[in-house]
Protein backbone atom coordinates (compact mmCIF):
# COMPACT_ATOMS: atom_id res chain seq x y z
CA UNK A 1 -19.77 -18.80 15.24
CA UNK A 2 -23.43 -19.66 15.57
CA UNK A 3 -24.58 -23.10 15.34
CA UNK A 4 -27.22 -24.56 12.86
CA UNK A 5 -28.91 -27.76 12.26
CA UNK A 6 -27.03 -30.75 11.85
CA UNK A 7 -27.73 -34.27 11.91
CA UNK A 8 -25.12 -36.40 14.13
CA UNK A 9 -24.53 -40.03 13.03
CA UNK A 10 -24.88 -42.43 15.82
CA UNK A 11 -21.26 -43.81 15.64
CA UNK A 12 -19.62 -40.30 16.34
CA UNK A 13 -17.96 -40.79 19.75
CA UNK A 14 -19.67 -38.51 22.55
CA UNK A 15 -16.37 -36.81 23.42
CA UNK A 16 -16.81 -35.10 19.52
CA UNK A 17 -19.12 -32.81 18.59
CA UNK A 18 -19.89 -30.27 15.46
CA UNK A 19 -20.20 -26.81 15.39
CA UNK A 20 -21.19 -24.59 11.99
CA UNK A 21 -18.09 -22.59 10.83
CA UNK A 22 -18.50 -19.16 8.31
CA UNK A 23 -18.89 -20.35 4.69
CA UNK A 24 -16.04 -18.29 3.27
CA UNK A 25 -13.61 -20.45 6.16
CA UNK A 26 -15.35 -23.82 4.91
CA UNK A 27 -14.67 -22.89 1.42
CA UNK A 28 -11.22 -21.82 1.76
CA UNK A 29 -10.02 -24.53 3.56
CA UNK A 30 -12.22 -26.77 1.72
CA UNK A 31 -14.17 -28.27 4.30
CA UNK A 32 -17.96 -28.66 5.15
CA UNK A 33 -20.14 -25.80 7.08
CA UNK A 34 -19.61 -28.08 10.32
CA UNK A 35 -16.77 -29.44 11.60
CA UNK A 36 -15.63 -31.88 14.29
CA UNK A 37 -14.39 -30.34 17.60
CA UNK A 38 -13.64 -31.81 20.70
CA UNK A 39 -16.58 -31.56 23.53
CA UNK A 40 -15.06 -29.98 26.19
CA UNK A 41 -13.44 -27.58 23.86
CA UNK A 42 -16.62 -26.29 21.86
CA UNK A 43 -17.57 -23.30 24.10
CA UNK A 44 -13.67 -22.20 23.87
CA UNK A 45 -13.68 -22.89 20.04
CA UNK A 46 -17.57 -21.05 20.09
CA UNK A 47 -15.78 -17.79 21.38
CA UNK A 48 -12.20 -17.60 20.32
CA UNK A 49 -13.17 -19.19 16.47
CA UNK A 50 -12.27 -22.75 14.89
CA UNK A 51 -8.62 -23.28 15.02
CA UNK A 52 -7.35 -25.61 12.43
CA UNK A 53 -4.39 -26.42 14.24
CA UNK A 54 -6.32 -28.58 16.79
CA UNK A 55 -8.28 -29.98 13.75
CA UNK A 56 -6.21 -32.51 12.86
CA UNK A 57 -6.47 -35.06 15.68
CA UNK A 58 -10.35 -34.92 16.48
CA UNK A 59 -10.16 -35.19 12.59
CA UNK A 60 -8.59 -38.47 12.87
CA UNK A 61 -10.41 -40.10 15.90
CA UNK A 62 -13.73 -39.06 13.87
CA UNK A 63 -12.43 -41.22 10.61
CA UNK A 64 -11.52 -43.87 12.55
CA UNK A 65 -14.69 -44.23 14.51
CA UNK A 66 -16.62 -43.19 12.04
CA UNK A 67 -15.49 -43.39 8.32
CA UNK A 68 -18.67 -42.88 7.16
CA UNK A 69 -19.29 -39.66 8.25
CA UNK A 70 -20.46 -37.00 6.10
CA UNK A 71 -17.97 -35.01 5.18
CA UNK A 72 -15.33 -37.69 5.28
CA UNK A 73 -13.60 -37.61 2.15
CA UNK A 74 -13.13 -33.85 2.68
CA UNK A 75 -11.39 -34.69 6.32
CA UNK A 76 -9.14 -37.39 4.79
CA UNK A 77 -8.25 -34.55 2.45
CA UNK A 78 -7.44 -32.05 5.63
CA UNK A 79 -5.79 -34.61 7.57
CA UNK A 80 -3.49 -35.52 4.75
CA UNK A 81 -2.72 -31.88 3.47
CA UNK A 82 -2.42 -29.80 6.72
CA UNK A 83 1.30 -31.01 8.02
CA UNK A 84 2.47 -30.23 4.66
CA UNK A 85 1.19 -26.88 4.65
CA UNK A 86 2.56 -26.42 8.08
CA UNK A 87 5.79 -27.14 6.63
CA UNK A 88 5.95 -24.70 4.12
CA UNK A 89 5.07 -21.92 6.59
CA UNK A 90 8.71 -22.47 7.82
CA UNK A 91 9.99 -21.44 3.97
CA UNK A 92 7.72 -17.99 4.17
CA UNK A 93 9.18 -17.25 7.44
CA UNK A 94 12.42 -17.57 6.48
CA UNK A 95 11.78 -15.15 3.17
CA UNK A 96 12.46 -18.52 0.94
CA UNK A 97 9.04 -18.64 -1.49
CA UNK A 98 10.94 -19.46 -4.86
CA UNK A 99 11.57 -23.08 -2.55
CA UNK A 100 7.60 -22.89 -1.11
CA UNK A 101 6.67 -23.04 -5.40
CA UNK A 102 7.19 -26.91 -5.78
CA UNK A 103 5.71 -27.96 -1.95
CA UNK A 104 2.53 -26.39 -2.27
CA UNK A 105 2.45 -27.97 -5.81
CA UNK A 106 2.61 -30.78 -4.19
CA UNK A 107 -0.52 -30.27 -1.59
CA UNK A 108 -2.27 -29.61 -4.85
CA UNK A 109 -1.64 -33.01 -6.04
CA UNK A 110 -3.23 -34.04 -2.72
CA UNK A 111 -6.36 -32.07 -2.94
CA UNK A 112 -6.53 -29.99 -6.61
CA UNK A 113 -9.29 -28.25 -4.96
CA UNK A 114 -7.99 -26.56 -1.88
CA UNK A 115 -8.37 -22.53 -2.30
CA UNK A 116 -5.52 -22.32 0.89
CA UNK A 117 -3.15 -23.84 -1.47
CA UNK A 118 -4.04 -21.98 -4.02
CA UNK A 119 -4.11 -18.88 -2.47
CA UNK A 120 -0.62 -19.64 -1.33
CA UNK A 121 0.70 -19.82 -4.64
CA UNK A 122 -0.87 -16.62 -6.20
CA UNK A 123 1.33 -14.90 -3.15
CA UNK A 124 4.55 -16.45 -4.37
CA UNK A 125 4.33 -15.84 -7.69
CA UNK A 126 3.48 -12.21 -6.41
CA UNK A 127 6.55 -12.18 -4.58
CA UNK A 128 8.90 -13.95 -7.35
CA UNK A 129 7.33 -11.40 -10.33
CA UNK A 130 5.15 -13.93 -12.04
CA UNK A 131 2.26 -12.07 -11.97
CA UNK A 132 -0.06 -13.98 -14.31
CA UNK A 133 1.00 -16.68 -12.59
CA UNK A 134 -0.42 -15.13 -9.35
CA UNK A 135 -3.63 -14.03 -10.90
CA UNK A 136 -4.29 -17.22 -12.23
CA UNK A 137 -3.88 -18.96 -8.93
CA UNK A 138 -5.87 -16.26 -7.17
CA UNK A 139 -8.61 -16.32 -9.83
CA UNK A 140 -8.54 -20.68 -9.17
CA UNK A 141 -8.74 -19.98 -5.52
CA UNK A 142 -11.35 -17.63 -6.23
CA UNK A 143 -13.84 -20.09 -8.14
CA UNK A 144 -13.74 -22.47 -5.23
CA UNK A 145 -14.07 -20.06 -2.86
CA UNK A 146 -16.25 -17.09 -3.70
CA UNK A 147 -16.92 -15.95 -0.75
CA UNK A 148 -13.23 -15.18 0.98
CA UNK A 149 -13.09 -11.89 0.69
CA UNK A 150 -9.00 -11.73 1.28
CA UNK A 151 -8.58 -13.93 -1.94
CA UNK A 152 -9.95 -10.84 -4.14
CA UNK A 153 -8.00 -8.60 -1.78
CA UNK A 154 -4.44 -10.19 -2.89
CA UNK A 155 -6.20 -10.42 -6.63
CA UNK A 156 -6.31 -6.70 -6.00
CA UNK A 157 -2.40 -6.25 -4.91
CA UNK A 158 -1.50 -8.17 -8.14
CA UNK A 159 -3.74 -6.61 -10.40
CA UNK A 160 -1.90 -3.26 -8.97
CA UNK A 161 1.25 -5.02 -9.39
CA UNK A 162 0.79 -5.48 -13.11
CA UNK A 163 -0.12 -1.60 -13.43
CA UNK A 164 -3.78 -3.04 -14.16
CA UNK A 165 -5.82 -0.27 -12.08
CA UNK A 166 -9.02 -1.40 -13.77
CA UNK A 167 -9.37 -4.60 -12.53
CA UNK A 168 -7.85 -3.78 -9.49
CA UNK A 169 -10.05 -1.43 -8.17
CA UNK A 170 -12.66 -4.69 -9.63
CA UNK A 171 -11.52 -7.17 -7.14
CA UNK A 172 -11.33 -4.22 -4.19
CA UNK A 173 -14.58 -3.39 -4.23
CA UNK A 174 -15.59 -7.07 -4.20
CA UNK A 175 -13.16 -7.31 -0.99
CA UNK A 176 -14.92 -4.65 0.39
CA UNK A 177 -18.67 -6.33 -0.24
CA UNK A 178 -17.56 -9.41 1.39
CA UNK A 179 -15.38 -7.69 3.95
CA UNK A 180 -17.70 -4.42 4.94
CA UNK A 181 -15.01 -2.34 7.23
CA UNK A 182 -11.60 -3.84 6.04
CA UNK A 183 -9.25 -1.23 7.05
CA UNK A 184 -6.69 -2.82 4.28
CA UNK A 185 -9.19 -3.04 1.56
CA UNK A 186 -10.69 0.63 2.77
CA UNK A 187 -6.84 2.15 2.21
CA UNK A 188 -6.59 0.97 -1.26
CA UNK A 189 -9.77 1.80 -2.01
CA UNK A 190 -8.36 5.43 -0.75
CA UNK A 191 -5.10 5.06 -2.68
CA UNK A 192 -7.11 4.30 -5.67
CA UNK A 193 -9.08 7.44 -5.50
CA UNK A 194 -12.37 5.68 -5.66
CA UNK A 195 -12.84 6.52 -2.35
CA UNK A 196 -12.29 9.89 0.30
CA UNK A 197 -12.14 10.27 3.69
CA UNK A 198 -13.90 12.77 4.20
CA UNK A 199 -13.75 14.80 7.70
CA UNK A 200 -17.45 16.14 9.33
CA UNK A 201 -14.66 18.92 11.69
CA UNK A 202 -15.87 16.41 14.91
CA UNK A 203 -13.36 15.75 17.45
CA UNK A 204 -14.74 11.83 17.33
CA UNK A 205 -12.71 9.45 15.94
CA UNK A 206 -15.59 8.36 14.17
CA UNK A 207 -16.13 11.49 12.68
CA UNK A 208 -14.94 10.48 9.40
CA UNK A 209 -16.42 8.63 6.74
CA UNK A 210 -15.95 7.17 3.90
CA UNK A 211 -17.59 7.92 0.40
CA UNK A 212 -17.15 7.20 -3.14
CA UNK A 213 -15.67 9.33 -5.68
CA UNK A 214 -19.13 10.01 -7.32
CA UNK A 215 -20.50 11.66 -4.10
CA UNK A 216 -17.45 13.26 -2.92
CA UNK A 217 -17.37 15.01 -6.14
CA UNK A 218 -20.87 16.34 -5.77
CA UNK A 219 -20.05 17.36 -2.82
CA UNK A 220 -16.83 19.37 -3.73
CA UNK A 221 -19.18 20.98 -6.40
CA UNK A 222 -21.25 22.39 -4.31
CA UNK A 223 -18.72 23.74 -2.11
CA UNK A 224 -16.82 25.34 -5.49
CA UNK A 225 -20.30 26.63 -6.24
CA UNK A 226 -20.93 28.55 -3.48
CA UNK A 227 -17.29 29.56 -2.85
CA UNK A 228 -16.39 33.28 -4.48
CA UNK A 229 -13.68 34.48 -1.81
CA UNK A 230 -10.20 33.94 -3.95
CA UNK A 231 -8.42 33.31 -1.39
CA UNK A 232 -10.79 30.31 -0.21
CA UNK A 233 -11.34 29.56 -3.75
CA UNK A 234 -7.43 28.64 -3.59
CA UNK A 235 -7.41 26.44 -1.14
CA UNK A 236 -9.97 24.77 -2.51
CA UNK A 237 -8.11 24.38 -5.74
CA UNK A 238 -5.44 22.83 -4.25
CA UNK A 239 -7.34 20.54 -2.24
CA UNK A 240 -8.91 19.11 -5.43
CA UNK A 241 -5.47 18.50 -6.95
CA UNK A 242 -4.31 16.72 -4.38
CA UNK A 243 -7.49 14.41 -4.71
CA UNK A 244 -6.90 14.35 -8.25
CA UNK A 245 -10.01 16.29 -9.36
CA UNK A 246 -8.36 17.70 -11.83
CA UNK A 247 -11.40 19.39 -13.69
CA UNK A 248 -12.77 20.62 -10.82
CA UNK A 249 -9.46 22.46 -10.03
CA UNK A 250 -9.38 24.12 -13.16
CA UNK A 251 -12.59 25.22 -12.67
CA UNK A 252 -11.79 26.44 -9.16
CA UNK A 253 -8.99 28.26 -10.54
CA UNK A 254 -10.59 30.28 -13.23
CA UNK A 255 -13.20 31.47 -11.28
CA UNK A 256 -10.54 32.68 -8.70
CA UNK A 257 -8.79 33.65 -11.74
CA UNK A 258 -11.77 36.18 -12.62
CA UNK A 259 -12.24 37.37 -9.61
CA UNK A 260 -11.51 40.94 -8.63
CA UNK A 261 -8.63 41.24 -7.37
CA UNK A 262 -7.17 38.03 -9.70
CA UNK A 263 -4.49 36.51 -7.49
CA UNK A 264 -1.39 35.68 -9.68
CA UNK A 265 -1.15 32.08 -7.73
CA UNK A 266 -4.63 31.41 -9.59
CA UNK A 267 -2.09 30.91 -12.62
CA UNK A 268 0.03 28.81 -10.99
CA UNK A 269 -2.73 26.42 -10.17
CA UNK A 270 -4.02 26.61 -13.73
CA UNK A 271 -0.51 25.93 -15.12
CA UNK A 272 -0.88 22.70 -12.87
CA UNK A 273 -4.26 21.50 -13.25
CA UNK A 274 -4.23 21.98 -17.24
CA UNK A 275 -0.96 19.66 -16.69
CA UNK A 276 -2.21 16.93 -15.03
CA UNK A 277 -5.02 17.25 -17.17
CA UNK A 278 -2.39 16.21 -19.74
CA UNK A 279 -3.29 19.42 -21.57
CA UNK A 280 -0.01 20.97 -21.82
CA UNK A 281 -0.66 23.74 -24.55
CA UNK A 282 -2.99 25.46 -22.00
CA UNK A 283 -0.31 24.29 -19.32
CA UNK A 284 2.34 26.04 -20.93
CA UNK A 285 0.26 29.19 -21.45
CA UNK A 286 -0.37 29.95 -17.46
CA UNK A 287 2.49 28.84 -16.31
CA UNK A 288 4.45 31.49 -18.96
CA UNK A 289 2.17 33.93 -17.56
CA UNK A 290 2.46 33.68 -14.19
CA UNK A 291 6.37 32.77 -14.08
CA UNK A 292 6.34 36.49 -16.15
CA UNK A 293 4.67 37.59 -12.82
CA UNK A 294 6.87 35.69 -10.56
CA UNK A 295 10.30 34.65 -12.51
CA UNK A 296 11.83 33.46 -8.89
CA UNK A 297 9.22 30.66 -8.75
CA UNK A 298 11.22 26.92 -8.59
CA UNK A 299 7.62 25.43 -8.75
CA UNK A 300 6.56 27.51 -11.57
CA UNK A 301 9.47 26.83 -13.42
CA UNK A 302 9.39 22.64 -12.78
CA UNK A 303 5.57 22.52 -13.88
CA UNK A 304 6.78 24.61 -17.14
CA UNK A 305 9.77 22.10 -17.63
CA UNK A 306 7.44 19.07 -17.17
CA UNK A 307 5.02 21.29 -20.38
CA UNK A 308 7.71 21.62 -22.55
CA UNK A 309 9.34 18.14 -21.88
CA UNK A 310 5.63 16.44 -22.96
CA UNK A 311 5.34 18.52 -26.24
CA UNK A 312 9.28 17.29 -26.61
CA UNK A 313 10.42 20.87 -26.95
CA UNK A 314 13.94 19.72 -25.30
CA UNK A 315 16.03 22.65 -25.23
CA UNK A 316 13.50 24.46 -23.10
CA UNK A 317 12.44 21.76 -21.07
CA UNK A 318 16.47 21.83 -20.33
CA UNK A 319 16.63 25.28 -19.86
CA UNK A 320 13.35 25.56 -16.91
CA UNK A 321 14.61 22.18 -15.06
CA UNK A 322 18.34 24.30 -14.42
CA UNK A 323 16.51 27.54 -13.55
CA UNK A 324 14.20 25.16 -11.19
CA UNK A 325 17.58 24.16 -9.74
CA UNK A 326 19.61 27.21 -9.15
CA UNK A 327 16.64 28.35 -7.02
CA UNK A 328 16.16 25.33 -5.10
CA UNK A 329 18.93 23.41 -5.01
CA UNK A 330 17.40 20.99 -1.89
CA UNK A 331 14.43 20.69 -3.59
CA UNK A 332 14.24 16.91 -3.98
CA UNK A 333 11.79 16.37 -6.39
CA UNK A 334 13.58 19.10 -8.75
CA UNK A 335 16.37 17.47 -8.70
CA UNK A 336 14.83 13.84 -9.52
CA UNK A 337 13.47 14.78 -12.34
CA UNK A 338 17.08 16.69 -13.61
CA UNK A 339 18.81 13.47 -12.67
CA UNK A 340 15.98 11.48 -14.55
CA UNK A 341 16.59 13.67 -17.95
CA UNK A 342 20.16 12.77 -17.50
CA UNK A 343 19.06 9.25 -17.62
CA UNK A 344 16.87 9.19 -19.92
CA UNK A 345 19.37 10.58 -22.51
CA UNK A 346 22.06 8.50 -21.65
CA UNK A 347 23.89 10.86 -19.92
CA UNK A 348 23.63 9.03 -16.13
CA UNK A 349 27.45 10.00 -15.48
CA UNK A 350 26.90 13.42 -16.04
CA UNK A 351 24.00 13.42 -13.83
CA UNK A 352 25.92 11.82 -10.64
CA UNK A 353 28.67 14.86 -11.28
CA UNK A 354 25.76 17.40 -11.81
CA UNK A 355 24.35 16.14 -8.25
CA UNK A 356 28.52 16.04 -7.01
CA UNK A 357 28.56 19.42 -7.78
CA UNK A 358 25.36 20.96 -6.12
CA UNK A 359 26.48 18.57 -2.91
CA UNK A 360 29.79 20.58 -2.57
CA UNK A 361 28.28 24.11 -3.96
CA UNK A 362 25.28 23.81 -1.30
CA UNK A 363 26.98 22.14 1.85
CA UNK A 364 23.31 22.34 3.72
CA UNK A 365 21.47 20.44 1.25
CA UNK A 366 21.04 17.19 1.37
CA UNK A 367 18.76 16.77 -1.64
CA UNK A 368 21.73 16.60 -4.06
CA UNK A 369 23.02 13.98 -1.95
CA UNK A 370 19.81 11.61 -1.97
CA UNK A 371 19.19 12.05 -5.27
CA UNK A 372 22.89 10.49 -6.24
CA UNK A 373 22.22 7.40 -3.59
CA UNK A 374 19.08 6.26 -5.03
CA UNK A 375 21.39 6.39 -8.14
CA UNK A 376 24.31 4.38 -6.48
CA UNK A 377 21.42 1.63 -5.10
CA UNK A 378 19.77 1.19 -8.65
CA UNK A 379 23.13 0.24 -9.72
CA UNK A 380 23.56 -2.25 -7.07
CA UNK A 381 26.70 0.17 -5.44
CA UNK A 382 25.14 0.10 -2.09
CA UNK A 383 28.39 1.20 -0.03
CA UNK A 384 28.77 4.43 -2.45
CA UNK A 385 25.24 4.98 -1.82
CA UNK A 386 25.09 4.18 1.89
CA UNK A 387 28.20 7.10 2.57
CA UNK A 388 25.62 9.20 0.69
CA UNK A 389 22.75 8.77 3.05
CA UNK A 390 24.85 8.91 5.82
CA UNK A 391 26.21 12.54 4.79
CA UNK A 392 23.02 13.51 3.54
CA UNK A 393 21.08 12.61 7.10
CA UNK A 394 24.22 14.81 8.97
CA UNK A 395 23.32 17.55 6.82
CA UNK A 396 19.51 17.10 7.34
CA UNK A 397 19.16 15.44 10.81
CA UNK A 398 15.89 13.30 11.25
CA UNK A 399 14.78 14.27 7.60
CA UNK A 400 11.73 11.88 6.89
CA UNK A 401 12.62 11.28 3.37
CA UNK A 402 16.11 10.37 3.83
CA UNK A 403 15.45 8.04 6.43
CA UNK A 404 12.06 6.64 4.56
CA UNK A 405 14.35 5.62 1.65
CA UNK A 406 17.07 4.11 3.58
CA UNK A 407 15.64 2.34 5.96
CA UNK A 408 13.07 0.62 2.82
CA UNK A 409 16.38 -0.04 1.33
CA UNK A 410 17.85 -1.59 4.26
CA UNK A 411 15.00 -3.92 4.55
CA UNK A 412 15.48 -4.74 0.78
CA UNK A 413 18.85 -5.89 1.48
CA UNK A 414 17.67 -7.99 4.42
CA UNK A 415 19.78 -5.57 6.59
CA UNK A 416 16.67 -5.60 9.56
CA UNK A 417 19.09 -5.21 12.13
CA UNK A 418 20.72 -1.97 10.36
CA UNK A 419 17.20 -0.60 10.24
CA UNK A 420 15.79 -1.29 13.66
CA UNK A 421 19.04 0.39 15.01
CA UNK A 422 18.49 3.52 12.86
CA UNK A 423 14.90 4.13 13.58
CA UNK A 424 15.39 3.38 17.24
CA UNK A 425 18.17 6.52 17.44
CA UNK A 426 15.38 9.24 16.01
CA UNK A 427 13.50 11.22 18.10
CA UNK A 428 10.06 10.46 19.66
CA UNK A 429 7.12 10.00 18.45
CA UNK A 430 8.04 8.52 14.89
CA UNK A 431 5.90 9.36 11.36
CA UNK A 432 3.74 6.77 10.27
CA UNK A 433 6.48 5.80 7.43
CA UNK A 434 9.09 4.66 9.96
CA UNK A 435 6.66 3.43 12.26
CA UNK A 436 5.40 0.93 9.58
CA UNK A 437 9.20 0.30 8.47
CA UNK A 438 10.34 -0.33 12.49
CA UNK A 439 7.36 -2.86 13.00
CA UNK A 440 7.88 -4.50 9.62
CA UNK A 441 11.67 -5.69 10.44
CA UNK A 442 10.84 -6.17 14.01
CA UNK A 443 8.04 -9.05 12.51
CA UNK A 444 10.86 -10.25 10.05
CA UNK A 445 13.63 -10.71 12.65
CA UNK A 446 11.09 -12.63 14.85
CA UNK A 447 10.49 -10.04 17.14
CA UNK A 448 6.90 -10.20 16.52
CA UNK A 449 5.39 -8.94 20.34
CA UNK A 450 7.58 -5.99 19.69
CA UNK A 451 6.54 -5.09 16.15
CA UNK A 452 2.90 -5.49 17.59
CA UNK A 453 3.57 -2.88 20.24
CA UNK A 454 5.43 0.15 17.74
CA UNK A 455 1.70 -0.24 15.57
CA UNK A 456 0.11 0.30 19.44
CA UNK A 457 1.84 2.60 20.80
CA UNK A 458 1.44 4.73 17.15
CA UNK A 459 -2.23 4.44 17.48
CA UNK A 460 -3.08 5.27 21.03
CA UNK A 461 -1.17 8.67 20.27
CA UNK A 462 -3.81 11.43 20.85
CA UNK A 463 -4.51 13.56 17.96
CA UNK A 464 -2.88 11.19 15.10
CA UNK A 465 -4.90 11.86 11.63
CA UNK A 466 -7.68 9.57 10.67
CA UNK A 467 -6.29 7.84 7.65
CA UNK A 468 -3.06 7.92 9.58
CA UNK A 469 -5.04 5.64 11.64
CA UNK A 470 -6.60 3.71 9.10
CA UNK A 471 -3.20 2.86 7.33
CA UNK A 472 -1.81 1.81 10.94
CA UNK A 473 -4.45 -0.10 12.23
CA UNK A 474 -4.85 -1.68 8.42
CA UNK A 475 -0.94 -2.74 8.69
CA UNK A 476 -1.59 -4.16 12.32
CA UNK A 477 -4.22 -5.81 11.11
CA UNK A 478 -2.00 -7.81 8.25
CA UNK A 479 0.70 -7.95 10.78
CA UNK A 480 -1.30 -10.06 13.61
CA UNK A 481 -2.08 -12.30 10.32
């Protein structure tokens, strides 16, 4: 917090002085670039940052002595505003942000031009579902204070919210300008695809970096390029699906595809890529092929139903989702989309007994049994679907996605307690997933210190993957907000 020039009036008592604070703060909490501090204070408030707590009564001595300092009407603001937005923090803490709505309407009516208060209120209606509401507020917040970097940030999580990725991605990369190295802002970046971690094969921590989708294309080019082993040509196939480089896949996969000898998994990939491609002619075409190859394929089969159920060809897409099925019956995300055909032509009842069935038919599987309690919790029949999970997690002890989904929906149903118990009784060390989940309901139970710590301990394990590491220390970040 570097100090610049700044003339001090005569009347400002020597026990005061002024120190320059960042722009983006001064906006956002609508102040001036200097503010009052007490003397003996300044080199503490130099090194550990301008705490606005304290502001309030060197605030007031300074309007009293001197009421005609400059800045002045935008202290009498402060001083008047701040208790009241100390009182609403008690209504976030305790999860109440419908009742925050009117009191920080209020603050407004003190100062129409605080960005705090408005910031406040984009989160709430964020949190309540009123997302133009929350964009509007952000994008007020915003034009007072163009330089806070976490205001586009949230503008970012709302944008998301509404399913705009466009203007999302907009307001994260603005983040990102004003906030170079925001782990947060980094991750959704990531999430979004418009950027990749992208690993050098150092041991350093370091040895990652980040670049945008442009380059990291290029780059995967010139790899695909110079790749003709099909085997390696595979892999990299894969590797570009899973980033979502669709085109690029399919071109990986032909020329494995051509190459002597063709693998048969080259039509698999195809299949896939021309799917997600959203080209489900061609789709349908490898994946007949290779399932012709390989008939006691449950993945070739699924990617055929999902062909067949875009070109609406029912009765076929019916008859590859039960092959799928029979010859992976724990195969969670076969049996989520089954269960979501059901639904979707109003047949959920016959769906729950399909899933019944393949529960008692299978007694290892625990898929069957998930499937039905994400069913039971949609329908607000949380005891049917809590037995579920319960039998399902004694069939598949410590399974990650059993456990993600119950202990998100435990948190849901403000059940922290529940939650904390239930990670606490699995094995050492935890997946990220829980990890996050633990130190979330520690924070919201008021166990704060101890939340702090799980995100610690998580990070200083050797070996732990670097966006692993990004997401943690991204969460910790929010979480010492």
């Amino acid at each position: 917090m570097a100090s610049s020039s700044f003339h001090r009036p005569a009347e400002v008592p020597p026990e005061i002085a002024f120190i320059a604070i960042p722009k983006a703060l001064a906006q956002f909490h609508h102040l001036p670039l200097h503010v009052p501090v007490w003397l003996h204070k300044q080199d503490e408030v130099k090194k550990n940052g301008y705490d606005f707590k304290d502001a309030m009564g060197v605030m007031e001595t300074l309007l009293v002595e001197a009421p005609q300092v400059p800045g002045a009407y935008l202290y009498q603001l402060f001083v008047k505003k701040w208790p009241k937005l100390m009182e609403v923090n008690a209504y976030f803490a305790s999860n109440r942000i419908a009742e925050a709505i009117p009191k920080l309407v209020s603050i407004l009516e003190i100062d129409p031009e605080c960005p705090l208060t408005c910031f406040q209120l984009g989160y709430c209606f964020r949190a309540t579902g009123e997302l133009e509401k929350s964009e509007s507020f952000y994008r007020q917040a915003l034009r007072m204070a163009p330089d806070a970097g976490w205001i586009y940030s949230n503008l970012g999580r709302t944008c998301l919210a509404m399913g705009d990725k466009a203007k999302a991605v907009e307001a994260f990369w603005k983040a990102l300008e004003l906030m170079p190295g925001d782990h947060f802002v980094l991750e959704q970046l990531v999430g979004l695809r418009e950027l990749y971690v992208l690993a050098s094969g150092g041991e350093d921590e370091d040895s990652s970096l980040f670049v945008k989708r442009t380059d990291y294309e290029k780059k995967m080019l010139g790899l695909l390029k110079k790749e003709n082993a099909p085997g390696k040509l595979l892999g990299l196939g894969w590797k570009l699906l899973q980033d979502h480089l669709v085109d690029l896949a399919c071109q990986c996969f032909e020329k494995a595809h051509q190459a002597e000898p063709a693998p048969e998994e080259a039509l698999l990939g195809l299949g896939i890529a021309h799917l997600e491609a959203g080209r489900t002619k061609e789709a349908e075409h490898y994946l007949v092929e290779y399932l012709d190859l390989n008939p006691g394929s449950a993945t070739g089969h699924l990617n055929l139903f999902k062909a067949y159920l875009a070109q609406d060809e029912m009765d076929l897409a019916w008859e590859e989702i039960q092959t799928a099925v029979s010859l992976e019956p724990d195969r969670s995300d076969t049996l989520r989309q089954l269960f979501h055909l059901f639904r979707e032509t109003d047949r959920e009842e016959e769906g729950l007994e399909w899933m019944e069935k393949l529960a008692q038919e299978n007694q290892d599987s625990f898929a069957p049994l998930l499937i039905r309690a994400q069913a039971f919790a949609q329908n607000d029949q949380w005891d049917k679907a809590e037995s579920d999970l319960r039998e399902a997690l004694k069939r598949s002890p410590h399974n990650e996605e059993a456990l993600l989904y119950y202990t998100s929906e435990l948190g849901k149903r403000g059940l922290k307690e529940d939650l904390i118990q239930l990670v606490l009784a699995e094995p050492k060390p935890l997946p990220l997933s829980l990890t996050i989940n633990l130190a979330l309901a520690y924070s919201q139970t008021g166990r704060i210190e101890e939340g702090r710590k799980t995100l610690m301990e998580f990070l200083d394990r050797p070996g732990i993957q670097r966006l692993e590491k990004i997401r943690a220390e991204a969460i910790l970040k929010e979480f010492e907000k």
